[in-house]
C-alpha atoms as a PDB file:
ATOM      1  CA  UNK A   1       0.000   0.000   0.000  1.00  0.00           C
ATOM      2  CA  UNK A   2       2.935   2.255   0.302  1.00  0.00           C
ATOM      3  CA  UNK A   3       3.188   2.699  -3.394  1.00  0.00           C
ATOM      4  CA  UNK A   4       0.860   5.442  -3.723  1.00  0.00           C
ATOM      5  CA  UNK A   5       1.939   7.238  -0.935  1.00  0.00           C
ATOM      6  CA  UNK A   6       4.045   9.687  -2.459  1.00  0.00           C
ATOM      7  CA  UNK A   7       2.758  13.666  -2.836  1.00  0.00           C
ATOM      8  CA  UNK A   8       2.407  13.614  -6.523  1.00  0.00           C
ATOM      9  CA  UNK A   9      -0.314  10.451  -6.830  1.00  0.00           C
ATOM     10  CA  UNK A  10      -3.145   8.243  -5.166  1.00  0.00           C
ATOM     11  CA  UNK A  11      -4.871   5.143  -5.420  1.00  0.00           C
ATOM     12  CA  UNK A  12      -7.791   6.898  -7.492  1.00  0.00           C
ATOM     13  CA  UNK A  13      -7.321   9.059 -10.534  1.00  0.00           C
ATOM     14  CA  UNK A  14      -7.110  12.503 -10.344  1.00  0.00           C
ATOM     15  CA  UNK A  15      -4.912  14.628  -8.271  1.00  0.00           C
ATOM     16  CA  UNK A  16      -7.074  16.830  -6.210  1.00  0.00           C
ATOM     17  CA  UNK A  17      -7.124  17.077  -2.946  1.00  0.00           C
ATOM     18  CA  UNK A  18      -9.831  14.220  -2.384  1.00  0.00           C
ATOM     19  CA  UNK A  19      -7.600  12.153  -4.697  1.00  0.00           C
ATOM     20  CA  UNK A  20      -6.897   9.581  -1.945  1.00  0.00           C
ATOM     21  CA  UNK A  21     -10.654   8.590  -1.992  1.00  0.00           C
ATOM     22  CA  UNK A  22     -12.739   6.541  -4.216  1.00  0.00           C
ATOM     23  CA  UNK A  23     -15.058   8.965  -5.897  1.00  0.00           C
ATOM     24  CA  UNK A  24     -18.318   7.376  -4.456  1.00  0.00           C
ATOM     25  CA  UNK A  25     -16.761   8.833  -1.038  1.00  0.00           C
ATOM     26  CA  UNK A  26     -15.955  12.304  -1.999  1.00  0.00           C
ATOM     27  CA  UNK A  27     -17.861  15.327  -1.373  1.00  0.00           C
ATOM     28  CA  UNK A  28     -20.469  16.433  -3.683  1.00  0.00           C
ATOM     29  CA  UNK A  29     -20.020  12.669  -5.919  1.00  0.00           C
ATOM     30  CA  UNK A  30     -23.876  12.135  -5.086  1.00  0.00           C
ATOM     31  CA  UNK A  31     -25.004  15.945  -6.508  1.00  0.00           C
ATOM     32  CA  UNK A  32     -22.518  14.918  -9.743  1.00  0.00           C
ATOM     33  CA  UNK A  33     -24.886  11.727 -10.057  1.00  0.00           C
ATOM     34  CA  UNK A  34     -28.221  13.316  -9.398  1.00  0.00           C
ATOM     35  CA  UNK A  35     -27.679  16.667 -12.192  1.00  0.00           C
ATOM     36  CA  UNK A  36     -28.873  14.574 -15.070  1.00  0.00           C
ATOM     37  CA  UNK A  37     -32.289  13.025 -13.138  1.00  0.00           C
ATOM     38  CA  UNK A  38     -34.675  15.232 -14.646  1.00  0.00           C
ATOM     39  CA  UNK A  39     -38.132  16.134 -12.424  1.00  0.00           C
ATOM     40  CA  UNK A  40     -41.518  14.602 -14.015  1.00  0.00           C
ATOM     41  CA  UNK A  41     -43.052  17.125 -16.362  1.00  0.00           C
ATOM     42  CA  UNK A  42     -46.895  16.906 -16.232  1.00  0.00           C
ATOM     43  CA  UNK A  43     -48.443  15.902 -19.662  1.00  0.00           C
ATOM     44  CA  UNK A  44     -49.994  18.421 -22.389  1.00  0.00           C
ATOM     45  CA  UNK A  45     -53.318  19.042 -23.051  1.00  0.00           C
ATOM     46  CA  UNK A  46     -54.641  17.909 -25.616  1.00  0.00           C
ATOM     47  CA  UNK A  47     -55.505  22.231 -27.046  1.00  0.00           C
ATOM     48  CA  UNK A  48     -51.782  22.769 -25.931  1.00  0.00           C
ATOM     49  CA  UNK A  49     -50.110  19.710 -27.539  1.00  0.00           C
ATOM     50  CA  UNK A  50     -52.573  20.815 -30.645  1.00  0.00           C
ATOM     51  CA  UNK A  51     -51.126  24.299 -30.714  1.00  0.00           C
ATOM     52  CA  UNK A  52     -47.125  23.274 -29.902  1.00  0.00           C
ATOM     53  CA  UNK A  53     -48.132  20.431 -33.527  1.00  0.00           C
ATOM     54  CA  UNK A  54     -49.247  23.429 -35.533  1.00  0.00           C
ATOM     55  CA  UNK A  55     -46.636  26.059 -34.303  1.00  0.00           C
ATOM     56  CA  UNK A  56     -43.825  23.109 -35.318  1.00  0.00           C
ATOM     57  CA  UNK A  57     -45.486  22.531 -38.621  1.00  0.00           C
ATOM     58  CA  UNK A  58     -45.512  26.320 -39.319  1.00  0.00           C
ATOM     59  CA  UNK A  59     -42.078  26.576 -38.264  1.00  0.00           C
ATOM     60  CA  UNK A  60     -40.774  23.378 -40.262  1.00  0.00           C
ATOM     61  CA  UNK A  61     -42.458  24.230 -43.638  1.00  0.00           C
ATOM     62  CA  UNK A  62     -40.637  27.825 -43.503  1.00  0.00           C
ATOM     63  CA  UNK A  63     -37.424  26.436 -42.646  1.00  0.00           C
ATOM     64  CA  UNK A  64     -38.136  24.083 -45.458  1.00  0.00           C
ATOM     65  CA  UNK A  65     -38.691  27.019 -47.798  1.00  0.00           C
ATOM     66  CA  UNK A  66     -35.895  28.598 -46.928  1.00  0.00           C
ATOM     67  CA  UNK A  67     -33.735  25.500 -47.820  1.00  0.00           C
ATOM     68  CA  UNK A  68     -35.132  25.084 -51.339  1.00  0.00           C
ATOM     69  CA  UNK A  69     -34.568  28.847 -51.985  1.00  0.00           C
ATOM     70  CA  UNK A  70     -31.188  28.384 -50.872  1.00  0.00           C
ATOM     71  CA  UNK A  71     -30.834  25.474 -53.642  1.00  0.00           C
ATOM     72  CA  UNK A  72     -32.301  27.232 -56.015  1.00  0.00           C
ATOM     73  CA  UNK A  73     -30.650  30.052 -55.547  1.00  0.00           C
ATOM     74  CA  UNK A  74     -27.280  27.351 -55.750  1.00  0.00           C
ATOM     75  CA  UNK A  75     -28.532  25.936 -59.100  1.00  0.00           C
ATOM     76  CA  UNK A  76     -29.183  29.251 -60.934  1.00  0.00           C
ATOM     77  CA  UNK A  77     -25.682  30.864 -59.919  1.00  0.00           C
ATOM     78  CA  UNK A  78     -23.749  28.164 -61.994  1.00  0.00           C
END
Protein backbone atom coordinates (compact mmCIF):
# COMPACT_ATOMS: atom_id res chain seq x y z
CA UNK A 1 0.00 0.00 0.00
CA UNK A 2 2.93 2.26 0.30
CA UNK A 3 3.19 2.70 -3.39
CA UNK A 4 0.86 5.44 -3.72
CA UNK A 5 1.94 7.24 -0.94
CA UNK A 6 4.05 9.69 -2.46
CA UNK A 7 2.76 13.67 -2.84
CA UNK A 8 2.41 13.61 -6.52
CA UNK A 9 -0.31 10.45 -6.83
CA UNK A 10 -3.14 8.24 -5.17
CA UNK A 11 -4.87 5.14 -5.42
CA UNK A 12 -7.79 6.90 -7.49
CA UNK A 13 -7.32 9.06 -10.53
CA UNK A 14 -7.11 12.50 -10.34
CA UNK A 15 -4.91 14.63 -8.27
CA UNK A 16 -7.07 16.83 -6.21
CA UNK A 17 -7.12 17.08 -2.95
CA UNK A 18 -9.83 14.22 -2.38
CA UNK A 19 -7.60 12.15 -4.70
CA UNK A 20 -6.90 9.58 -1.95
CA UNK A 21 -10.65 8.59 -1.99
CA UNK A 22 -12.74 6.54 -4.22
CA UNK A 23 -15.06 8.96 -5.90
CA UNK A 24 -18.32 7.38 -4.46
CA UNK A 25 -16.76 8.83 -1.04
CA UNK A 26 -15.95 12.30 -2.00
CA UNK A 27 -17.86 15.33 -1.37
CA UNK A 28 -20.47 16.43 -3.68
CA UNK A 29 -20.02 12.67 -5.92
CA UNK A 30 -23.88 12.13 -5.09
CA UNK A 31 -25.00 15.94 -6.51
CA UNK A 32 -22.52 14.92 -9.74
CA UNK A 33 -24.89 11.73 -10.06
CA UNK A 34 -28.22 13.32 -9.40
CA UNK A 35 -27.68 16.67 -12.19
CA UNK A 36 -28.87 14.57 -15.07
CA UNK A 37 -32.29 13.02 -13.14
CA UNK A 38 -34.68 15.23 -14.65
CA UNK A 39 -38.13 16.13 -12.42
CA UNK A 40 -41.52 14.60 -14.01
CA UNK A 41 -43.05 17.12 -16.36
CA UNK A 42 -46.90 16.91 -16.23
CA UNK A 43 -48.44 15.90 -19.66
CA UNK A 44 -49.99 18.42 -22.39
CA UNK A 45 -53.32 19.04 -23.05
CA UNK A 46 -54.64 17.91 -25.62
CA UNK A 47 -55.50 22.23 -27.05
CA UNK A 48 -51.78 22.77 -25.93
CA UNK A 49 -50.11 19.71 -27.54
CA UNK A 50 -52.57 20.81 -30.65
CA UNK A 51 -51.13 24.30 -30.71
CA UNK A 52 -47.12 23.27 -29.90
CA UNK A 53 -48.13 20.43 -33.53
CA UNK A 54 -49.25 23.43 -35.53
CA UNK A 55 -46.64 26.06 -34.30
CA UNK A 56 -43.82 23.11 -35.32
CA UNK A 57 -45.49 22.53 -38.62
CA UNK A 58 -45.51 26.32 -39.32
CA UNK A 59 -42.08 26.58 -38.26
CA UNK A 60 -40.77 23.38 -40.26
CA UNK A 61 -42.46 24.23 -43.64
CA UNK A 62 -40.64 27.82 -43.50
CA UNK A 63 -37.42 26.44 -42.65
CA UNK A 64 -38.14 24.08 -45.46
CA UNK A 65 -38.69 27.02 -47.80
CA UNK A 66 -35.90 28.60 -46.93
CA UNK A 67 -33.73 25.50 -47.82
CA UNK A 68 -35.13 25.08 -51.34
CA UNK A 69 -34.57 28.85 -51.99
CA UNK A 70 -31.19 28.38 -50.87
CA UNK A 71 -30.83 25.47 -53.64
CA UNK A 72 -32.30 27.23 -56.02
CA UNK A 73 -30.65 30.05 -55.55
CA UNK A 74 -27.28 27.35 -55.75
CA UNK A 75 -28.53 25.94 -59.10
CA UNK A 76 -29.18 29.25 -60.93
CA UNK A 77 -25.68 30.86 -59.92
CA UNK A 78 -23.75 28.16 -61.99
Amino acid sequence: MSWWKHHYCGPWPGHGPWSYLPPWERPGWILWWGAGIQPPVAPLTKEAELQYLENLRSYLQNLLKQVEDRINELKGSK
